[in-house]
C-alpha atoms as a PDB file:
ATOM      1  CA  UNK A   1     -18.454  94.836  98.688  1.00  0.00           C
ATOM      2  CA  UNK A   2     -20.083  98.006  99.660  1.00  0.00           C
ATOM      3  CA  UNK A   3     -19.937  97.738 103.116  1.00  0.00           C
ATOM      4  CA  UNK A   4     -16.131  97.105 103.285  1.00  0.00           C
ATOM      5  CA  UNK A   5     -16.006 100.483 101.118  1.00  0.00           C
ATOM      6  CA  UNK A   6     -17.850 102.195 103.815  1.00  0.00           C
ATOM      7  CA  UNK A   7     -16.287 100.460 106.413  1.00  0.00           C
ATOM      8  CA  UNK A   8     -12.959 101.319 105.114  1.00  0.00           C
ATOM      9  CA  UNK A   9     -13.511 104.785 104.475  1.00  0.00           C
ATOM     10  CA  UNK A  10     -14.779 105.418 108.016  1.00  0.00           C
ATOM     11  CA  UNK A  11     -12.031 103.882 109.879  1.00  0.00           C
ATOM     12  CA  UNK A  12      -9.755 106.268 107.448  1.00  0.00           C
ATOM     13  CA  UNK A  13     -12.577 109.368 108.532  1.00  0.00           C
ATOM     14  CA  UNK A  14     -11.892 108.514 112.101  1.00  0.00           C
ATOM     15  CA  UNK A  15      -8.213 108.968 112.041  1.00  0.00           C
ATOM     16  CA  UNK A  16      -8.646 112.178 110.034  1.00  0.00           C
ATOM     17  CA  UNK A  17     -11.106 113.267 112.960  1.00  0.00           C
ATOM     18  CA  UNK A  18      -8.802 111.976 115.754  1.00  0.00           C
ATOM     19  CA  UNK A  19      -5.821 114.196 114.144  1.00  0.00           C
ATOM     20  CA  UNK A  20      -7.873 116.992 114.017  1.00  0.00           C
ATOM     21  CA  UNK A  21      -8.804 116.782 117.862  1.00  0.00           C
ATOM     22  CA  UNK A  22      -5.599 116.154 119.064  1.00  0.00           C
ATOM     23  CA  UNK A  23      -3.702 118.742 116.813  1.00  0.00           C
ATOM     24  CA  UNK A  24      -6.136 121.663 117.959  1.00  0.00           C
ATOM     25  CA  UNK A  25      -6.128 124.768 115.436  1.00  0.00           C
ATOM     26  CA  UNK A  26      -3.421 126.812 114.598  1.00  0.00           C
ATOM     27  CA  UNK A  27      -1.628 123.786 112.913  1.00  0.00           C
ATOM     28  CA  UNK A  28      -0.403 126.529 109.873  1.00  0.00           C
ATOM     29  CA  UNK A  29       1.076 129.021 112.423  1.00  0.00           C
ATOM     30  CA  UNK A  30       2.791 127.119 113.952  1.00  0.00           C
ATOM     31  CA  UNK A  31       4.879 125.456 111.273  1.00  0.00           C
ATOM     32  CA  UNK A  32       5.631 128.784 110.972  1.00  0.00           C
ATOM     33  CA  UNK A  33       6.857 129.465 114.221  1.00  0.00           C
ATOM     34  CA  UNK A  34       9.492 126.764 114.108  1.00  0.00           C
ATOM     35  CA  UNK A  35      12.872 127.011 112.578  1.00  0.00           C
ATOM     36  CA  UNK A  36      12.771 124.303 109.682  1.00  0.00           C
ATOM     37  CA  UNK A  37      15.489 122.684 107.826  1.00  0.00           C
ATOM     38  CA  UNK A  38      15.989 123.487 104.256  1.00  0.00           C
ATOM     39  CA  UNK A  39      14.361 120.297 102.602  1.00  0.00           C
ATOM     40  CA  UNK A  40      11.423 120.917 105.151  1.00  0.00           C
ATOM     41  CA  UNK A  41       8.168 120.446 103.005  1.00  0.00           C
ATOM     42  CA  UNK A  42       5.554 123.457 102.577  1.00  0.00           C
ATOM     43  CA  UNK A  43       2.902 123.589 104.280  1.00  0.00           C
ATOM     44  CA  UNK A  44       0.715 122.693 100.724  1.00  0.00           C
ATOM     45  CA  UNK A  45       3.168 119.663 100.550  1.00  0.00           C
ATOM     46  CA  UNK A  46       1.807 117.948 103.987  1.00  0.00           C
ATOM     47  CA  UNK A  47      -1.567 118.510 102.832  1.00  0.00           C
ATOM     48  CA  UNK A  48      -0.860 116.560 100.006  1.00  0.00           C
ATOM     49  CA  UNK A  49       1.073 113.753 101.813  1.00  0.00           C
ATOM     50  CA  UNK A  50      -2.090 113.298 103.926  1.00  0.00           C
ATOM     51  CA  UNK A  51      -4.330 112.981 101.580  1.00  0.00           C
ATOM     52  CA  UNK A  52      -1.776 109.877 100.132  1.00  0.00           C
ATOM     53  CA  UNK A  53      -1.386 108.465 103.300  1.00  0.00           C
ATOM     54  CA  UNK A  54      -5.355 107.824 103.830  1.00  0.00           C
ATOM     55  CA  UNK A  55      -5.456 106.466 100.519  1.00  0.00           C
ATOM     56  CA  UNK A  56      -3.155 103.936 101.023  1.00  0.00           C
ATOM     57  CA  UNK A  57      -4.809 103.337 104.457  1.00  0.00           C
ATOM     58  CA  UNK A  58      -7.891 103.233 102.774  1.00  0.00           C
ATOM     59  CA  UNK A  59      -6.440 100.710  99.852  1.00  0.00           C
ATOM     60  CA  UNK A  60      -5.067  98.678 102.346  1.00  0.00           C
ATOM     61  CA  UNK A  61      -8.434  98.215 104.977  1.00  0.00           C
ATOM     62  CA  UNK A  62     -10.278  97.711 101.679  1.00  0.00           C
ATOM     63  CA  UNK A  63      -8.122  95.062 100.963  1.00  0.00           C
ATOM     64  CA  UNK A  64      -7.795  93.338 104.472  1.00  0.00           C
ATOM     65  CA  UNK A  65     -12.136  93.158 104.370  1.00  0.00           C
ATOM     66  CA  UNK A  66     -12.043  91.278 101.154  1.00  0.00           C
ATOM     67  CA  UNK A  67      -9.626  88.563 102.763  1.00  0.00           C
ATOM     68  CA  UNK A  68     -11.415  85.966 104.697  1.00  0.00           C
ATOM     69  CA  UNK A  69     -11.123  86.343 108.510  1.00  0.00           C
ATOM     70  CA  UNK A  70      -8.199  84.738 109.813  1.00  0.00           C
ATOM     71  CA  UNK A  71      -5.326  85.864 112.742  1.00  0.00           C
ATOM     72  CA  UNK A  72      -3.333  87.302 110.437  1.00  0.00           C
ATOM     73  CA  UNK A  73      -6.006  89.479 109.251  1.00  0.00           C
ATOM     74  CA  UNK A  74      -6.846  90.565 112.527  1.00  0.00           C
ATOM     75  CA  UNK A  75      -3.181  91.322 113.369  1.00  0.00           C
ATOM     76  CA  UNK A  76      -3.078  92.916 110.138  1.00  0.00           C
ATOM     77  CA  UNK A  77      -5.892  95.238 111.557  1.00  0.00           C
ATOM     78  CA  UNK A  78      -4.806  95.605 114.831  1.00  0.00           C
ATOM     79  CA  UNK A  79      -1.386  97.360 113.005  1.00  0.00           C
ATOM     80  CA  UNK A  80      -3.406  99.613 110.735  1.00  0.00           C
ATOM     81  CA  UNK A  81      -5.120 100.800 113.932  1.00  0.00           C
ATOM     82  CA  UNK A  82      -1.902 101.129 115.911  1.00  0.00           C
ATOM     83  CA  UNK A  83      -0.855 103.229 112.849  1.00  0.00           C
ATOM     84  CA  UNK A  84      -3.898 105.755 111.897  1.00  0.00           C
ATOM     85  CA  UNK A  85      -4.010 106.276 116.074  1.00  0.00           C
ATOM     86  CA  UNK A  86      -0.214 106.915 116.726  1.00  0.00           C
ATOM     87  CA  UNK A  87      -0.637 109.038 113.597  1.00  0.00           C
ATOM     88  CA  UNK A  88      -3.335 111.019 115.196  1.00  0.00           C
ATOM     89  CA  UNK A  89      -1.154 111.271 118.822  1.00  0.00           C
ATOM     90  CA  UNK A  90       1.359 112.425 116.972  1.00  0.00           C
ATOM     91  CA  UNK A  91      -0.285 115.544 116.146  1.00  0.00           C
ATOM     92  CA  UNK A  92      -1.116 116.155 119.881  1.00  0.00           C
ATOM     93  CA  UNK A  93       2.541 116.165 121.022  1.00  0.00           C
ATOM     94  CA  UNK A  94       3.612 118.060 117.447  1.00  0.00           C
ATOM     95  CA  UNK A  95       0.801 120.776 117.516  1.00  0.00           C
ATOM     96  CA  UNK A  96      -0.641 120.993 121.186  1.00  0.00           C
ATOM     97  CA  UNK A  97       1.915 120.403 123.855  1.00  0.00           C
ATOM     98  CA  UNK A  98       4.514 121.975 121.244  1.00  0.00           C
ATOM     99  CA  UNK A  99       7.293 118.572 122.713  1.00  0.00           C
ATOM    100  CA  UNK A 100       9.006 118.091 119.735  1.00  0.00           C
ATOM    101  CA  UNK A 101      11.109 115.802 121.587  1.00  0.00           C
ATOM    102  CA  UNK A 102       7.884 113.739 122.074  1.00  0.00           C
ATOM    103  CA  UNK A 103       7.011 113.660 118.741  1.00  0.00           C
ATOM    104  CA  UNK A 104       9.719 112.722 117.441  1.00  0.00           C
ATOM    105  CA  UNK A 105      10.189 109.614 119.891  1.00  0.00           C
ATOM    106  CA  UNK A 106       6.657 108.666 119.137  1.00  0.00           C
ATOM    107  CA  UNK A 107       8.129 108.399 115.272  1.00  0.00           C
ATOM    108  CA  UNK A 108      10.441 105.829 116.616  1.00  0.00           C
ATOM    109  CA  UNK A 109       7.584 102.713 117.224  1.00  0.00           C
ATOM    110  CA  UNK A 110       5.548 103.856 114.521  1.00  0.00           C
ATOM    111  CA  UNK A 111       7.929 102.680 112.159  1.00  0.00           C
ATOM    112  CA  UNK A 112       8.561  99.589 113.983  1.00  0.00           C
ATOM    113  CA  UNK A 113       5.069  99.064 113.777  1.00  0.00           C
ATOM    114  CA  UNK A 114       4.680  99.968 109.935  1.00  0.00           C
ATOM    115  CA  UNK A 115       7.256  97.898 108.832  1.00  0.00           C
ATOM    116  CA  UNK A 116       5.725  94.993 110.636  1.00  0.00           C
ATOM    117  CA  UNK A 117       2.373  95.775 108.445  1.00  0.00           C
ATOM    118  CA  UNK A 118       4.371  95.337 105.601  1.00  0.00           C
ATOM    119  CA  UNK A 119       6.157  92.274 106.130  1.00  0.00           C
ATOM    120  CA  UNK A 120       2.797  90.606 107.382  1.00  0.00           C
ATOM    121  CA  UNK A 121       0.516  91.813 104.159  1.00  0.00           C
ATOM    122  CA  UNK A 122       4.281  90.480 102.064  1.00  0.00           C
ATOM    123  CA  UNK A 123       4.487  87.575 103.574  1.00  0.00           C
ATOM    124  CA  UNK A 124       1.056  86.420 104.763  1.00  0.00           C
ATOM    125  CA  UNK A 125      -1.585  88.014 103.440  1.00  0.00           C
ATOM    126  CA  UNK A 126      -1.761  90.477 100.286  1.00  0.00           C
ATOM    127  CA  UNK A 127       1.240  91.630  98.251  1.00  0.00           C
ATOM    128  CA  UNK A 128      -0.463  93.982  96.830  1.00  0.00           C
ATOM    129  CA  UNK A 129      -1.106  96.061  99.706  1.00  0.00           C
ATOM    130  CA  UNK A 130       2.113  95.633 101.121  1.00  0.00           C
ATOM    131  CA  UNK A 131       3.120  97.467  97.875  1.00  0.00           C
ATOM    132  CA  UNK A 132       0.497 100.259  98.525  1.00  0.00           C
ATOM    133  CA  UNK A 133       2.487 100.627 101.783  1.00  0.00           C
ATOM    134  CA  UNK A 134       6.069 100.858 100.421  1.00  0.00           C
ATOM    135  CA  UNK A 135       5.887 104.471  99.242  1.00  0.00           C
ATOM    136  CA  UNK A 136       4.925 105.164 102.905  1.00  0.00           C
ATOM    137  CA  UNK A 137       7.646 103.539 104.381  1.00  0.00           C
ATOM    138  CA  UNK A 138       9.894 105.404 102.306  1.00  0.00           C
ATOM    139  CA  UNK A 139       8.555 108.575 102.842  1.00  0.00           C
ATOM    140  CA  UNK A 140       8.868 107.595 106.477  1.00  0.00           C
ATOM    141  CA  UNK A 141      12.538 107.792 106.445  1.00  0.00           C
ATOM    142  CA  UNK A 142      12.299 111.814 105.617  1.00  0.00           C
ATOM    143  CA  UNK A 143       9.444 112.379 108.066  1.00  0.00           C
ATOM    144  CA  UNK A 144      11.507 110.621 110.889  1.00  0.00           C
ATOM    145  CA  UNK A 145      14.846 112.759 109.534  1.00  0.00           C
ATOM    146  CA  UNK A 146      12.785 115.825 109.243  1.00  0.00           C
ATOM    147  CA  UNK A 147      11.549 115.304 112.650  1.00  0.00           C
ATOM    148  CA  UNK A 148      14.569 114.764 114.255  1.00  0.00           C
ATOM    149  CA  UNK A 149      15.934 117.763 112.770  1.00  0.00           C
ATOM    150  CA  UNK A 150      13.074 119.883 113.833  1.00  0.00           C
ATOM    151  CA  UNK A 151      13.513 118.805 117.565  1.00  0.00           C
ATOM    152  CA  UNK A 152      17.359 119.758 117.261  1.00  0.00           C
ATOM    153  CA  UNK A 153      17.024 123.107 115.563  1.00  0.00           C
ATOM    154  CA  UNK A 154      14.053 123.904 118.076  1.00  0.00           C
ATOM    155  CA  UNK A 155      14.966 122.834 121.283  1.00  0.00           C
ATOM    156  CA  UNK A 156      16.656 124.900 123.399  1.00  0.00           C
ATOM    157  CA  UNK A 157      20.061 124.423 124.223  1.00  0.00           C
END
């Protein structure tokens, strides 16, 4: 059981590195730079919906290790990959290239791709951690609003 905690928490330690590299530094500033809408979360605020989101990554790997190996599992994996990476890219288009347009496109398959996770841990595999994954999805719907609205007021027109 040990070894699926490690394993686990370095696949979640990866995808923290990965955003790191790909958003570069000056992540703070530039939140600051754009115009935001008026629900827009402070800066403290995405700190703490990161460290939620790599919990519930975390949860749900754990969970996937303890299940015995099957397709599903794998496909299972295969999405949490898909969604700690395009996580991480997101950052690069967000922070580094500065194409909100991008970003927010990116947003678009992400979701597709988290709400398949969810249906295959509800369906086939674990209920429980398709439950650890609902307050993500939810939150999704602001962060794909918020990032829409971010392109619009920053783009120029």
């Amino acid at each position: 059981m040990t070894h699926m905690i490690i394993y686990s928490l370095a696949i979640c330690v990866l995808g923290v590195v990965l955003e790191g590299l790909f958003a570069g530094g000056g992540i703070k500033q530039r939140l600051a730079s754009l115009r935001l809408p008026s629900y827009a979360v402070p800066f403290w605020g995405w700190m703490v919906i990161g460290v939620l989101y790599y919990v519930i990554c975390f949860s749900i790997l754990y969970r996937l290790f303890l299940l015995p190996p099957s397709p599903w599992r794998s496909a299972a994996f295969a999405l949490v990959g898909a969604i700690l990476f395009i996580n991480a890219l997101w950052n690069y288009f967000f922070f580094r290239t500065r194409n909100l347009r991008h970003a927010y496109l990116l947003g678009l398959p992400y979701g597709v791709i988290a709400i398949s996770l969810f249906l295959l841990l509800l369906l086939r595999l674990d209920r429980t951690a398709a439950w650890f994954l609902l307050p993500y999805l939810l939150y999704l719907f602001y962060g794909n609003f918020w990032g829409y609205r971010i392109w619009k007021l920053n783009s120029p027109e």
